[in-house]
C-alpha atoms as a PDB file:
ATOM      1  CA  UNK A   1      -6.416   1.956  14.530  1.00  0.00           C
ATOM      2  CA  UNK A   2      -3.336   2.282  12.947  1.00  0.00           C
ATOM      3  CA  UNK A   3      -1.928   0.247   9.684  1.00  0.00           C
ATOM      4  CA  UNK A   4       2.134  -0.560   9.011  1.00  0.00           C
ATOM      5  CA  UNK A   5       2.548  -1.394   5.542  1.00  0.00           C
ATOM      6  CA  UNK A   6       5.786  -3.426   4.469  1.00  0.00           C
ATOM      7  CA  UNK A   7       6.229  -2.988   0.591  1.00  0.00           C
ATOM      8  CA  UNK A   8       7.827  -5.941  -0.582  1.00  0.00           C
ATOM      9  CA  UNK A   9      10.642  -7.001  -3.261  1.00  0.00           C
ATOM     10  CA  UNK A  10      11.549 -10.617  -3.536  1.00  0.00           C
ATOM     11  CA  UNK A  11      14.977 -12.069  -2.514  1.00  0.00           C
ATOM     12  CA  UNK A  12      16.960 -12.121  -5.465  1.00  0.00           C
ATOM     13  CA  UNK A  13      16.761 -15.508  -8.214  1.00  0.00           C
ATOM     14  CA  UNK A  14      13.723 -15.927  -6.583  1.00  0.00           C
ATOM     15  CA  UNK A  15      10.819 -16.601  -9.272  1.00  0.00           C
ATOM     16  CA  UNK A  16       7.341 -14.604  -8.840  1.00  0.00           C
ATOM     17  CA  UNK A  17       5.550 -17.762  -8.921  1.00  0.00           C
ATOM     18  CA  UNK A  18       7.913 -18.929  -5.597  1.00  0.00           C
ATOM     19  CA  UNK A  19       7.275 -15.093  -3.673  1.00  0.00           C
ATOM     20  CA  UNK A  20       4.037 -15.316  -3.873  1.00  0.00           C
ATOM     21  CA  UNK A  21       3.509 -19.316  -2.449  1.00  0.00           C
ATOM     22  CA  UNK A  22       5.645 -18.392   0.489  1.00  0.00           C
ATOM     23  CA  UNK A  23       4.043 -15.304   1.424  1.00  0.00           C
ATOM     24  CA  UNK A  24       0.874 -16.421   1.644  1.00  0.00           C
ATOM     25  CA  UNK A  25       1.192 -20.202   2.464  1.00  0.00           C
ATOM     26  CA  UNK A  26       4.340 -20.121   4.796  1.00  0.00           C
ATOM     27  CA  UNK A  27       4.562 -16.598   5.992  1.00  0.00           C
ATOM     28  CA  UNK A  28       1.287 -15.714   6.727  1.00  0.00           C
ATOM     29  CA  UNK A  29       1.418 -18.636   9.306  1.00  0.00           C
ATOM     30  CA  UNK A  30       4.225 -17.023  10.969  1.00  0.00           C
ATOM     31  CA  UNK A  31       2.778 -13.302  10.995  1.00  0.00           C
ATOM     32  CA  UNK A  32      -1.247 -14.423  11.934  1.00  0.00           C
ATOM     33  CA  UNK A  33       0.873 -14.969  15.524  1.00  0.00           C
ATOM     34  CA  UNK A  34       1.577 -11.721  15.974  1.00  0.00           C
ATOM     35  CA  UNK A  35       0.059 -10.422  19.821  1.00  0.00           C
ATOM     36  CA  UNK A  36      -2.264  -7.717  19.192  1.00  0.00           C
ATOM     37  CA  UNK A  37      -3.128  -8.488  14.864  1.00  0.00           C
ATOM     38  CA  UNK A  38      -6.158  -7.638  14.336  1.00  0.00           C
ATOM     39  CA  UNK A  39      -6.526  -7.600  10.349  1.00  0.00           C
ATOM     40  CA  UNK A  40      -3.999  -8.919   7.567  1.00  0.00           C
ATOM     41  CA  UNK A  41      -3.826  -8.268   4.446  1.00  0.00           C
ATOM     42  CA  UNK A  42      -1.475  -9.409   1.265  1.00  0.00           C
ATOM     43  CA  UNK A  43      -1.877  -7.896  -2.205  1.00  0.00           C
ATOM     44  CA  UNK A  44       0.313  -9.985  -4.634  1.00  0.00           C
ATOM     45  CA  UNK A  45       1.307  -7.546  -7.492  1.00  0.00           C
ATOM     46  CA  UNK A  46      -0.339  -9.247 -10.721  1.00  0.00           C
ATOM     47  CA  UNK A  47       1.656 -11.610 -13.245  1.00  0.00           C
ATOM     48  CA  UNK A  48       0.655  -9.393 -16.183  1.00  0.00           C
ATOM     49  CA  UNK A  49       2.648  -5.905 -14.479  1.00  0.00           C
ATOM     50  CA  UNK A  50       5.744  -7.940 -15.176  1.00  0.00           C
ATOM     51  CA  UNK A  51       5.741  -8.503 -18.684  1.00  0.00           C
ATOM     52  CA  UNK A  52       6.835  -4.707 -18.770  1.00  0.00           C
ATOM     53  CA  UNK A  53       9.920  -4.951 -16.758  1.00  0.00           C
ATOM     54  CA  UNK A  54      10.341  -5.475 -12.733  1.00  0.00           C
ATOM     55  CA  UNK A  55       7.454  -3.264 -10.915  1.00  0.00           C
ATOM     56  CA  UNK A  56       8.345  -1.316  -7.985  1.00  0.00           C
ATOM     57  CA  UNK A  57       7.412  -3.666  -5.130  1.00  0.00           C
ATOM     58  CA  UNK A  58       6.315  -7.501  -5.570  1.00  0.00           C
ATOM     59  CA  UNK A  59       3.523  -7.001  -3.363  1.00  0.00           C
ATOM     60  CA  UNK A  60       2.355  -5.370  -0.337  1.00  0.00           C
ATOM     61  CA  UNK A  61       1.064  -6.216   3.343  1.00  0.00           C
ATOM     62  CA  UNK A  62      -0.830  -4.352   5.414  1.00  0.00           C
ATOM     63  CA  UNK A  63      -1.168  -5.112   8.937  1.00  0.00           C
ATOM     64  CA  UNK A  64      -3.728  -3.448  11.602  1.00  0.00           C
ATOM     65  CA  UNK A  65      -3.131  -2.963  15.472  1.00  0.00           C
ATOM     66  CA  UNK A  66      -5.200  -1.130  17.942  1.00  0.00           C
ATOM     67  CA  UNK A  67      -2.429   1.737  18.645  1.00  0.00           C
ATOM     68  CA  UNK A  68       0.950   2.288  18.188  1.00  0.00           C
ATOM     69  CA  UNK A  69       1.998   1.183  21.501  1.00  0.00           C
ATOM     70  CA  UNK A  70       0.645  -2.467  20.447  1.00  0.00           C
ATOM     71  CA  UNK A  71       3.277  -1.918  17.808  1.00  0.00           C
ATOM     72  CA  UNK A  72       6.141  -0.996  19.685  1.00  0.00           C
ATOM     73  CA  UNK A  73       5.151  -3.710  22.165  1.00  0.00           C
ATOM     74  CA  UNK A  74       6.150  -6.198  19.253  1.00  0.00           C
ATOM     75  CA  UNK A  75       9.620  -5.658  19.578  1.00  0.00           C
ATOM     76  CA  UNK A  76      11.369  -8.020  21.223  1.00  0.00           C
ATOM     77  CA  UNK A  77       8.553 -10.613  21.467  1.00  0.00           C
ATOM     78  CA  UNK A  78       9.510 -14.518  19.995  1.00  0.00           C
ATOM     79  CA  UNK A  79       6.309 -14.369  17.672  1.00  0.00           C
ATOM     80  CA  UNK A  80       8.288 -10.725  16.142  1.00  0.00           C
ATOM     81  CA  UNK A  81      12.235 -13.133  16.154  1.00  0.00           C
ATOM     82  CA  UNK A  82       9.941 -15.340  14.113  1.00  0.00           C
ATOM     83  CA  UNK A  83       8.329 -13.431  11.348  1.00  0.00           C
ATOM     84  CA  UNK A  84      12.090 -11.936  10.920  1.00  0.00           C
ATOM     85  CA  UNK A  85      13.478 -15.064  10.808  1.00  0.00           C
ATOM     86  CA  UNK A  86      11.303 -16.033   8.246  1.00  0.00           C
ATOM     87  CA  UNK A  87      11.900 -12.800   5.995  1.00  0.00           C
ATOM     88  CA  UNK A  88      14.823 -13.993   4.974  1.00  0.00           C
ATOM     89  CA  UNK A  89      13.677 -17.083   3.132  1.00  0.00           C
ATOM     90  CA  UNK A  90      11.914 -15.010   0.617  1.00  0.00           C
ATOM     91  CA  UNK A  91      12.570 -10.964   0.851  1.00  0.00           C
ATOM     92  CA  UNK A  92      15.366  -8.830  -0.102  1.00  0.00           C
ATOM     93  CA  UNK A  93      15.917  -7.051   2.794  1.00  0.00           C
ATOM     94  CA  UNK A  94      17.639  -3.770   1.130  1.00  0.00           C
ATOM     95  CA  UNK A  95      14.852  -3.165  -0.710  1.00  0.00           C
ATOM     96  CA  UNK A  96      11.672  -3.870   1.390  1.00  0.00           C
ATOM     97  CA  UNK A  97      10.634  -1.383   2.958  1.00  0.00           C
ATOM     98  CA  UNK A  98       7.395   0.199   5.521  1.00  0.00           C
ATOM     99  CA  UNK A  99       5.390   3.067   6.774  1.00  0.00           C
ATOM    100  CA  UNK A 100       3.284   3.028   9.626  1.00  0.00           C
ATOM    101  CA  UNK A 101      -0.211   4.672   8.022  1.00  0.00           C
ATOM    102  CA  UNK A 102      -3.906   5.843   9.220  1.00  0.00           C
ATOM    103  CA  UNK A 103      -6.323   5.305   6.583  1.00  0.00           C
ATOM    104  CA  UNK A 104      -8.902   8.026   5.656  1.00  0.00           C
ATOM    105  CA  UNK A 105     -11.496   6.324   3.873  1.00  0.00           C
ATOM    106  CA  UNK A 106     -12.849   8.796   0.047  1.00  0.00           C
ATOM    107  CA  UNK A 107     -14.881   6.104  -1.323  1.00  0.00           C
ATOM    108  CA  UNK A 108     -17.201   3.746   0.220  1.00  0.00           C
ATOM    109  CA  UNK A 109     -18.389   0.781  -2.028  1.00  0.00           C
ATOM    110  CA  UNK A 110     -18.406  -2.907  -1.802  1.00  0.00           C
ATOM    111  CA  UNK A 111     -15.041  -4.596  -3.086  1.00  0.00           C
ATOM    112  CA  UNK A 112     -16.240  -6.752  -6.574  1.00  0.00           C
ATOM    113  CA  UNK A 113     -15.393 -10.361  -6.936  1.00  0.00           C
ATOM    114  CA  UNK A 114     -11.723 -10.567  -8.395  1.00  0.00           C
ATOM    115  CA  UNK A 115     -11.238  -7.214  -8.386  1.00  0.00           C
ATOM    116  CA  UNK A 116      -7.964  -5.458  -9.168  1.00  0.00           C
ATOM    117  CA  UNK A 117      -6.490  -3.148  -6.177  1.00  0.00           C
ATOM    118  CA  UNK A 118      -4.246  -0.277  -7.281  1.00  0.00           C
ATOM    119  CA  UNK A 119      -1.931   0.532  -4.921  1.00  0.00           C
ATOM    120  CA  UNK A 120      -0.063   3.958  -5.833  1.00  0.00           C
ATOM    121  CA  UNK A 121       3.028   5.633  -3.386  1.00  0.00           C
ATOM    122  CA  UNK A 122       2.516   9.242  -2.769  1.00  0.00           C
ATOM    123  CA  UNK A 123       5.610  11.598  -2.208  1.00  0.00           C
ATOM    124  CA  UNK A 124       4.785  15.384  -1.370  1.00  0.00           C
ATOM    125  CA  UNK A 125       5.595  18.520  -3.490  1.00  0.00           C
ATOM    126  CA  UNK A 126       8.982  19.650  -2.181  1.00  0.00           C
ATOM    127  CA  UNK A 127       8.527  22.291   0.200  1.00  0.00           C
ATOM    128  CA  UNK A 128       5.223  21.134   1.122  1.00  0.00           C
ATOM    129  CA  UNK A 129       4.073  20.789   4.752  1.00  0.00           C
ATOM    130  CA  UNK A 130       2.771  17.586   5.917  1.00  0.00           C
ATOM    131  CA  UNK A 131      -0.196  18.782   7.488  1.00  0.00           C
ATOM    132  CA  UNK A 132      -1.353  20.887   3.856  1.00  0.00           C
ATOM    133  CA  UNK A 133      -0.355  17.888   2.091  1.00  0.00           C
ATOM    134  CA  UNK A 134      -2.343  15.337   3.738  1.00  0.00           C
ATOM    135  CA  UNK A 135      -5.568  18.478   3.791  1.00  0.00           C
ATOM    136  CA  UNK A 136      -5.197  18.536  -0.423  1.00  0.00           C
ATOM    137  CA  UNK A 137      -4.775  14.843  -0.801  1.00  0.00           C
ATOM    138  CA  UNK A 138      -7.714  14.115   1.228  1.00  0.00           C
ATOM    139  CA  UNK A 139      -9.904  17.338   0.773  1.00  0.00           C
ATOM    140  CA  UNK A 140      -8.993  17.576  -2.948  1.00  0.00           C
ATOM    141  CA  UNK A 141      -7.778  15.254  -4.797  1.00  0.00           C
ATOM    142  CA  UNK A 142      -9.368  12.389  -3.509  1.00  0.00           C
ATOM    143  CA  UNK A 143     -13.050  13.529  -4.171  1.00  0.00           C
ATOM    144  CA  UNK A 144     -11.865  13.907  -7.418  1.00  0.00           C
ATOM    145  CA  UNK A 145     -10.253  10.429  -7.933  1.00  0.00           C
ATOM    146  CA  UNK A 146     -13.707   9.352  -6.028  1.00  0.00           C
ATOM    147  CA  UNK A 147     -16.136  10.839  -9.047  1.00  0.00           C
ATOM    148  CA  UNK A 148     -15.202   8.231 -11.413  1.00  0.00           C
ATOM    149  CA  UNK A 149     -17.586   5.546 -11.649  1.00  0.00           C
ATOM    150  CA  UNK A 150     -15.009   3.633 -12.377  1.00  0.00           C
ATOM    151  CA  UNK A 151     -13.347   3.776  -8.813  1.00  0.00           C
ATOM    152  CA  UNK A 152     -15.671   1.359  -6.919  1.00  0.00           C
ATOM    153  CA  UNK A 153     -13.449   2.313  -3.776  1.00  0.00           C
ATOM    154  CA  UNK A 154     -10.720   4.357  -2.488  1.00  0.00           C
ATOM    155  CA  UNK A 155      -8.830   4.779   0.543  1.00  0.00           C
ATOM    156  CA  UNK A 156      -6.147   6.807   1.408  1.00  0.00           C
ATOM    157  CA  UNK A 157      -3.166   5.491   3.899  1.00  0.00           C
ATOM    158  CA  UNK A 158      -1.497   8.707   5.357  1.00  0.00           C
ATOM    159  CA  UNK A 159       2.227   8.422   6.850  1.00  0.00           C
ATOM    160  CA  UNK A 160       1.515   9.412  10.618  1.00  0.00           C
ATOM    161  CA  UNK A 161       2.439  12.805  11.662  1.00  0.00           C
ATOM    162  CA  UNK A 162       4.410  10.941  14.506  1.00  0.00           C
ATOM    163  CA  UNK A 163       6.948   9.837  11.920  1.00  0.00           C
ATOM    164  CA  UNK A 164       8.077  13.551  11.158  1.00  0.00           C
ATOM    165  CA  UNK A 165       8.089  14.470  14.196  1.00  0.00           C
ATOM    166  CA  UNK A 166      10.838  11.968  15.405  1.00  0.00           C
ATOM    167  CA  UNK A 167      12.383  13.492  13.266  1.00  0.00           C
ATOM    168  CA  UNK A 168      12.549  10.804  10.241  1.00  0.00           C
ATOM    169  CA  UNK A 169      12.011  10.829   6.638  1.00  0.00           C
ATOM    170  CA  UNK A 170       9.637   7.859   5.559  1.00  0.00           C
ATOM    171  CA  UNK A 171      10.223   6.299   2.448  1.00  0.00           C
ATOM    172  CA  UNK A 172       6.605   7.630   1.388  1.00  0.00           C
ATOM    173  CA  UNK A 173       3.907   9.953   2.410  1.00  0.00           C
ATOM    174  CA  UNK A 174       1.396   7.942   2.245  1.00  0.00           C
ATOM    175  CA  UNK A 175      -0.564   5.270  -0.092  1.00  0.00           C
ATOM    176  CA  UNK A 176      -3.403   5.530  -2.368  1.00  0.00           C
ATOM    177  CA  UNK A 177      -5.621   2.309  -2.580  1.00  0.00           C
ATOM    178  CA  UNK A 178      -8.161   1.723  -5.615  1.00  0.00           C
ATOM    179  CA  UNK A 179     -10.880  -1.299  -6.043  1.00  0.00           C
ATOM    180  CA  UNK A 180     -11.640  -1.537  -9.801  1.00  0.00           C
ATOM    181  CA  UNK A 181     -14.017  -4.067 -11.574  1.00  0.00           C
ATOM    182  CA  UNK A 182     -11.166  -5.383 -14.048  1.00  0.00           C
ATOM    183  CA  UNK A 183      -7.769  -4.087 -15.511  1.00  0.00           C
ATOM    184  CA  UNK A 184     -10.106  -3.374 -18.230  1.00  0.00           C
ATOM    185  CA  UNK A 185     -12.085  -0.992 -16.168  1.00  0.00           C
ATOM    186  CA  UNK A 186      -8.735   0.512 -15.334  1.00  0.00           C
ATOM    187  CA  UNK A 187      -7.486   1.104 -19.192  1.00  0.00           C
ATOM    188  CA  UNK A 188     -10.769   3.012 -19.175  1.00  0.00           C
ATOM    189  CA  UNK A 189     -10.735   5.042 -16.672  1.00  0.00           C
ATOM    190  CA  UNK A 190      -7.100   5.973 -17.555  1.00  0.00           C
ATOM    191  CA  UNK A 191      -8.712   7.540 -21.132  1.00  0.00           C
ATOM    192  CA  UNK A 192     -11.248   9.531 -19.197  1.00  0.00           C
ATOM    193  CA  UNK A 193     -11.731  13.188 -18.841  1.00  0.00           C
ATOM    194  CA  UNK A 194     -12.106  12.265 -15.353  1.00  0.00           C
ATOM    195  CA  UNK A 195      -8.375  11.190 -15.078  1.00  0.00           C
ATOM    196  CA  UNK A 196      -7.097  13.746 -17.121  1.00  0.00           C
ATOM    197  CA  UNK A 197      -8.276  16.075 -14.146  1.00  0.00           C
ATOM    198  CA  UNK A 198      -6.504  14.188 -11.562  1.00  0.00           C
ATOM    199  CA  UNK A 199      -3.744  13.866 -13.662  1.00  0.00           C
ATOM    200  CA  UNK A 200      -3.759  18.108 -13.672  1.00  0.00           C
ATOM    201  CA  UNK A 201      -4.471  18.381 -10.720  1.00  0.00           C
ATOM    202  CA  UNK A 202      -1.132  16.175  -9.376  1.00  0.00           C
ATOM    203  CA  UNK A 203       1.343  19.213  -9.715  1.00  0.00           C
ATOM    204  CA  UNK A 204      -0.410  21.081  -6.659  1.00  0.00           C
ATOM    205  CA  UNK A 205       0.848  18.623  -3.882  1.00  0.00           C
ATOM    206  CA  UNK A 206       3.162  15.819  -5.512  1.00  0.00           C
ATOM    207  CA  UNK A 207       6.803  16.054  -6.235  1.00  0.00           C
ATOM    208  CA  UNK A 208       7.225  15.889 -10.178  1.00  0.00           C
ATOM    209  CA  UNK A 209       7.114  12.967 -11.983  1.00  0.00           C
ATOM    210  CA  UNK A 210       4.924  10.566 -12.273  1.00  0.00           C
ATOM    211  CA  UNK A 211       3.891   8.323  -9.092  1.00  0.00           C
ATOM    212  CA  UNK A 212       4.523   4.823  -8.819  1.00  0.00           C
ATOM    213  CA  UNK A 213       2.147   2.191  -8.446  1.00  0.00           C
ATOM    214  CA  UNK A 214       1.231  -1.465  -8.646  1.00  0.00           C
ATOM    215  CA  UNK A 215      -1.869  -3.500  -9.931  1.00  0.00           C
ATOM    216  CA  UNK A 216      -2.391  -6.113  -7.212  1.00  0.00           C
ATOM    217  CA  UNK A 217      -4.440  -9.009  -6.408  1.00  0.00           C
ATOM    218  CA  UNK A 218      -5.642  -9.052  -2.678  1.00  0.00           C
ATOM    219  CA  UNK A 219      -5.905 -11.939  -0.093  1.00  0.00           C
ATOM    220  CA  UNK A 220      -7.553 -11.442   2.932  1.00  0.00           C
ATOM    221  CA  UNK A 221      -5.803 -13.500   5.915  1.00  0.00           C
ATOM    222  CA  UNK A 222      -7.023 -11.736   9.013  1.00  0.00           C
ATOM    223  CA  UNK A 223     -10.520 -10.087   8.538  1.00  0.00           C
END
């Protein structure tokens, strides 16, 4: 199964509180008709992350198909007109962006009631190759990330291999995806000796700088 993420920024003079009705009353409508969906899922970046300034994406959707052929088979389909039709009521096009992903799954565990999902964007260490990138992330890194008892669960989403090798640059490598208990639980975990050894460990196989991310809320449209 494969998994396009669209990362999301509002159209501008749009309020959060507007985004995030539309999305998931009045667009959600419009993408559950999509021929070959099989799971849907919004997570609305939470109303605290703003207080700090404008995050790096408003929210993100991730949307599950059998293949990628039942992808490209979208295009040109009315139900595909309509859910681009419809983007431009609420998204700024110039800045939304996707990837087209495979999860590899670190950390299996039960998602807690009104959890918060951290959602961070991964960008490889400059003369990196995809395939030892995606090897460290997964055989590495993300065992680490998946020793805190903090993580409750952890998926990576890997940009597909097919991407490079048309010959295009994606926007990201790839996504990491955290369950935690509370943003609490989070503030915790970031004081840990446990994240101070991911946080060492980043140089080996991300560019410099620290990684982006958003603190989400998810809704689960499709199951």
């Amino acid at each position: 199964m494969v998994k396009l993420m669209v990362l999301l920024k509002r159209k501008p003079g749009m309020s959060v509180e507007d985004f995030q009705r539309y999305w998931r009353v009045r667009h959600s409508d419009v993408v559950m008709r999509l021929p070959g969906l099989r799971r849907y899922v919004q997570s609305h970046t939470r109303p605290g992350s703003y207080r700090k300034g404008e995050p790096v994406y408003d929210g993100v959707a991730e949307d599950w198909f059998d293949t990628t052929d039942a992808l490209r088979a979208l295009a040109g389909t009315p139900e595909l007109d309509a859910v681009r039709a419809d983007e431009t009521n609420f998204l700024d096009a110039a800045n939304t962006l996707s990837i087209i992903t495979e999860e590899r799954l670190i950390k299996d565990g039960p998602i807690p009631a009104d959890a918060v999902k951290s959602i961070g964007f991964a960008r490889r260490k400059p003369g990196m190759a995809v395939d030892d990138f995606q090897r460290y992330w997964r055989e590495v890194h993300g065992p680490l990330a998946a020793q805190s008892p903090f993580v409750r669960r952890l998926v990576q989403s890997h940009t597909r291999r097919s991407i490079y090798e048309a010959g295009r640059t994606p926007p990201w490598d790839g996504a990491a995806i955290a369950w935690f208990d509370s943003t609490d639980a989070i503030r915790a975990w970031t004081a840990s000796e446990d994240f101070s050894r991911l946080l060492a460990d980043e140089p080996n196989f991300l560019a410099p700088g620290r990684p982006p991310f958003i603190l989400t809320h998810e809704h689960v449209i499709v199951a």
